[in-house]
N, C-alpha and C. Protein backbone atom coordinates (compact mmCIF):
# COMPACT_ATOMS: atom_id res chain seq x y z
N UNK A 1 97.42 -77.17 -98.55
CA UNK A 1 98.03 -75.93 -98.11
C UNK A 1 97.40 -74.79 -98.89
N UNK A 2 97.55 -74.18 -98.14
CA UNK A 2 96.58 -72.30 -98.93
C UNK A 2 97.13 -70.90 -98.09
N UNK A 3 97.48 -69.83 -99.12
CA UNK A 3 97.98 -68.74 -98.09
C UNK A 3 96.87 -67.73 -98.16
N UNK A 4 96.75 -66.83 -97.45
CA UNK A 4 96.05 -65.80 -97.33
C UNK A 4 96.10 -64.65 -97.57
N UNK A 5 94.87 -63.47 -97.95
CA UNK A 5 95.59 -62.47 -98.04
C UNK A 5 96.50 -61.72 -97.55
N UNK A 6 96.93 -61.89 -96.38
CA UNK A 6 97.71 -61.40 -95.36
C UNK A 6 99.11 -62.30 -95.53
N UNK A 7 98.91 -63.14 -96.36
CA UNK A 7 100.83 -63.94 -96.52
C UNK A 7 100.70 -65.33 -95.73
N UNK A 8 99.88 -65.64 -94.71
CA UNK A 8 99.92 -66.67 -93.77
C UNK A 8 99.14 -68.26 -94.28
N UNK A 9 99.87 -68.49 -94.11
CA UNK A 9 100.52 -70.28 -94.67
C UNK A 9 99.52 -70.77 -94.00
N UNK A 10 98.32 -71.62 -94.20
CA UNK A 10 97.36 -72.63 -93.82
C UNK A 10 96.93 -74.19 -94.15
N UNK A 11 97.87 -75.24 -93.11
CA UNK A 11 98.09 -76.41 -93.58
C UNK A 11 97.10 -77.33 -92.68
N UNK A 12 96.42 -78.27 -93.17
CA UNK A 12 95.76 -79.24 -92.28
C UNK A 12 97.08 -80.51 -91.88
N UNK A 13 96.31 -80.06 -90.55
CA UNK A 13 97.14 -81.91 -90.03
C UNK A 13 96.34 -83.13 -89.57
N UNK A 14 96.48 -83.39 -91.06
CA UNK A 14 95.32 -85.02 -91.71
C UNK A 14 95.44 -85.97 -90.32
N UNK A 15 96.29 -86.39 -89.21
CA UNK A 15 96.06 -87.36 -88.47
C UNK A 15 95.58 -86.66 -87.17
N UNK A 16 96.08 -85.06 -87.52
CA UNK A 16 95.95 -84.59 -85.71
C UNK A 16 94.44 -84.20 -85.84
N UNK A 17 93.96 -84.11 -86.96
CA UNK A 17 92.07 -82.94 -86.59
C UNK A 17 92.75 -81.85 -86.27
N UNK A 18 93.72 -81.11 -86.69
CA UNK A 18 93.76 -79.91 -86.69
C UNK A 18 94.36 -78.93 -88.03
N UNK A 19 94.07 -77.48 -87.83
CA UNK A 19 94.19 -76.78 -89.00
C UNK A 19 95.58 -76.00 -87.99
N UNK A 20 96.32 -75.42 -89.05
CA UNK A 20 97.82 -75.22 -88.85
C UNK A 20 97.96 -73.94 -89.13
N UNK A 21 98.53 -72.52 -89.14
CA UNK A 21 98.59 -71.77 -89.62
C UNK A 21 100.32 -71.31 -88.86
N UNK A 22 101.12 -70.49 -90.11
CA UNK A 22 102.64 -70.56 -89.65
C UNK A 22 102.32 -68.88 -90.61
N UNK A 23 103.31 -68.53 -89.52
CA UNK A 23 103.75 -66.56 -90.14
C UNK A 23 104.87 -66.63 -90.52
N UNK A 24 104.56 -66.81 -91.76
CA UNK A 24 106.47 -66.50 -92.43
C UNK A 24 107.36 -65.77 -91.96
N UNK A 25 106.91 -64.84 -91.91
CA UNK A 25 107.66 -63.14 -91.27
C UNK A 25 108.06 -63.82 -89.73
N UNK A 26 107.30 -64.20 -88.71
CA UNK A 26 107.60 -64.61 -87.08
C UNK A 26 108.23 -65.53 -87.33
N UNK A 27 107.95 -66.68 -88.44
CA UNK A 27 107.80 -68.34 -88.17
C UNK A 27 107.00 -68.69 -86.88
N UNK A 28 105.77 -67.97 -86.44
CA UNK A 28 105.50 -68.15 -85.75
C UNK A 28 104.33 -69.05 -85.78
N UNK A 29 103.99 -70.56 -85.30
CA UNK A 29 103.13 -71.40 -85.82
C UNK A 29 101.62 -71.42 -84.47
N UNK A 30 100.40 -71.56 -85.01
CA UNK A 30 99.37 -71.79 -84.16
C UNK A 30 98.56 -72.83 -84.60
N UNK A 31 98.07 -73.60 -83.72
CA UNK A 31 97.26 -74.61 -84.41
C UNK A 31 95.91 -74.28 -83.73
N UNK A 32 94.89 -74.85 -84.66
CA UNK A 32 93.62 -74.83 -84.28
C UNK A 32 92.50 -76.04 -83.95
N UNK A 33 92.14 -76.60 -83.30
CA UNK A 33 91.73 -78.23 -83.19
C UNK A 33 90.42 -78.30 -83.41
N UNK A 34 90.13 -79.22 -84.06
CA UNK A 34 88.56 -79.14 -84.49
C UNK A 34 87.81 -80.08 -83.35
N UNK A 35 86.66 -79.64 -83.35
CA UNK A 35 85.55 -80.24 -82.78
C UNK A 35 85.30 -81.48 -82.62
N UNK A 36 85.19 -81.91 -84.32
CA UNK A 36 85.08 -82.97 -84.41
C UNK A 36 85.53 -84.28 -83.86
N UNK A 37 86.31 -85.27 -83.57
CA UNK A 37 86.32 -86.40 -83.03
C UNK A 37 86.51 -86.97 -84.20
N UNK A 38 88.19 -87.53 -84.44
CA UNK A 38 88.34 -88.82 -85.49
C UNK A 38 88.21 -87.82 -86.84
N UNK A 39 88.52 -86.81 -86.65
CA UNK A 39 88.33 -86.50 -88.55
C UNK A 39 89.57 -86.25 -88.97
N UNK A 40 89.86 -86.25 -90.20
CA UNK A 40 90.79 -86.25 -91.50
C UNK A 40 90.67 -85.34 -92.19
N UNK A 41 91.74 -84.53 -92.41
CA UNK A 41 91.67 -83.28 -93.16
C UNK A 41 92.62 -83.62 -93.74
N UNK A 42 91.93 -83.15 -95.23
CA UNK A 42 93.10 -82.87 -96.33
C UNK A 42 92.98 -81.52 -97.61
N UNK A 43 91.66 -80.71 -97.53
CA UNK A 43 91.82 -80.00 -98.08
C UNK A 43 92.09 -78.50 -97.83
N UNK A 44 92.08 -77.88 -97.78
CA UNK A 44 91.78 -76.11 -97.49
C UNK A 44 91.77 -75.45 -98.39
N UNK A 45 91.35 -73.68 -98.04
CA UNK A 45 90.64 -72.83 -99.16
C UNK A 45 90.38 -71.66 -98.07
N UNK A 46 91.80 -70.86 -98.13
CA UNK A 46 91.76 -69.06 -97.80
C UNK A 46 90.81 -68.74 -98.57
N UNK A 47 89.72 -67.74 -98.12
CA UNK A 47 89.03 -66.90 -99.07
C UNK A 47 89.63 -65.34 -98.49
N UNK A 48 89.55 -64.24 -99.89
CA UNK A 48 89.46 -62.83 -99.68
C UNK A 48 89.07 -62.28 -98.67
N UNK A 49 88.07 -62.99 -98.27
CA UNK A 49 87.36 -61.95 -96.68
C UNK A 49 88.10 -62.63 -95.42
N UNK A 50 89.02 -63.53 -95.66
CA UNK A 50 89.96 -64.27 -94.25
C UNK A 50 89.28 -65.20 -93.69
N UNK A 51 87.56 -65.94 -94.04
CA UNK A 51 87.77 -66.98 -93.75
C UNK A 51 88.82 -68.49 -94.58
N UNK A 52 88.85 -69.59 -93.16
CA UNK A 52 89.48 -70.17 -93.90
C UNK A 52 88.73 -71.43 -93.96
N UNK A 53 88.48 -72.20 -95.08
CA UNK A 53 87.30 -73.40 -94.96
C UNK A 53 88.55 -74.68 -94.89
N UNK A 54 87.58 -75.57 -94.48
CA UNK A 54 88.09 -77.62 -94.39
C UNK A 54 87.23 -77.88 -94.23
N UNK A 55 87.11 -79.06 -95.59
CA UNK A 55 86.11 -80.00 -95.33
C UNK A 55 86.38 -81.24 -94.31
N UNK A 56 85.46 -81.61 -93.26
CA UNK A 56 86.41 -82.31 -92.33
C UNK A 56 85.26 -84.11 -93.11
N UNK A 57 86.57 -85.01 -93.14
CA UNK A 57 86.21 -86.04 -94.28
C UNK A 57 85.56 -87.35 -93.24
N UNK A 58 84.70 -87.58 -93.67
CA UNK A 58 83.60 -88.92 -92.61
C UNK A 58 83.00 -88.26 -91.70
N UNK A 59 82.85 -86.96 -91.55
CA UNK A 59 81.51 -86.29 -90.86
C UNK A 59 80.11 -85.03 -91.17
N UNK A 60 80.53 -85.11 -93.03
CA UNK A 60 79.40 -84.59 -93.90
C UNK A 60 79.42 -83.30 -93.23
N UNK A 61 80.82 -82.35 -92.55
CA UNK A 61 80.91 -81.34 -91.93
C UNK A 61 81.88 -80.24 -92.51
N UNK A 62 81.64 -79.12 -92.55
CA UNK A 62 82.71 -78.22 -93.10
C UNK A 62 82.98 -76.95 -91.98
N UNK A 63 84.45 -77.18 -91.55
CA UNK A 63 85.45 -76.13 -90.66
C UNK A 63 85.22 -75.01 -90.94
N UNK A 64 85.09 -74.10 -90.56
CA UNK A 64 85.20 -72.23 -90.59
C UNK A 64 86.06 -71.78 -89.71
N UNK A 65 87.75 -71.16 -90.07
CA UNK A 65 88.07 -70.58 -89.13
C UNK A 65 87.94 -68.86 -89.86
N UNK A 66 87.79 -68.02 -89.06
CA UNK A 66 87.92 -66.46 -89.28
C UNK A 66 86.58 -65.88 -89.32
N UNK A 67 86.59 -64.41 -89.64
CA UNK A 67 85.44 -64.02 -89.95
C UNK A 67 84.30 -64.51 -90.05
């Protein structure tokens, strides 16, 4: 889990291949689905400029959502 500069909550969902993001303020939740096929997420990392990275695990590949 990692929040952003903007306050917004960014969770991977390790079985779905997808990245999660929830608005405290709405509770309003969006998910994002990766490309990949069969991957496992477990880390994340908001950066300052609003991207958000995952390393996606058994495909030597790394997620970019934002900027």
């Amino acid at each position: 889990m990692t929040v952003d500069v903007e306050g917004l909550v960014w969770v991977t969902e390790i079985e779905a291949g997808e990245i999660a993001r929830l608005d405290p303020v709405s509770e309003a939740i969006r998910e994002f689905p990766l490309p990949s096929a069969r991957v496992r997420l477990h880390s994340i990392l908001a950066l300052p400029d609003g991207a958000v990275w995952c390393p996606e695990s058994g495909t030597s590949k790394i997620a970019r959502l934002g900027p």
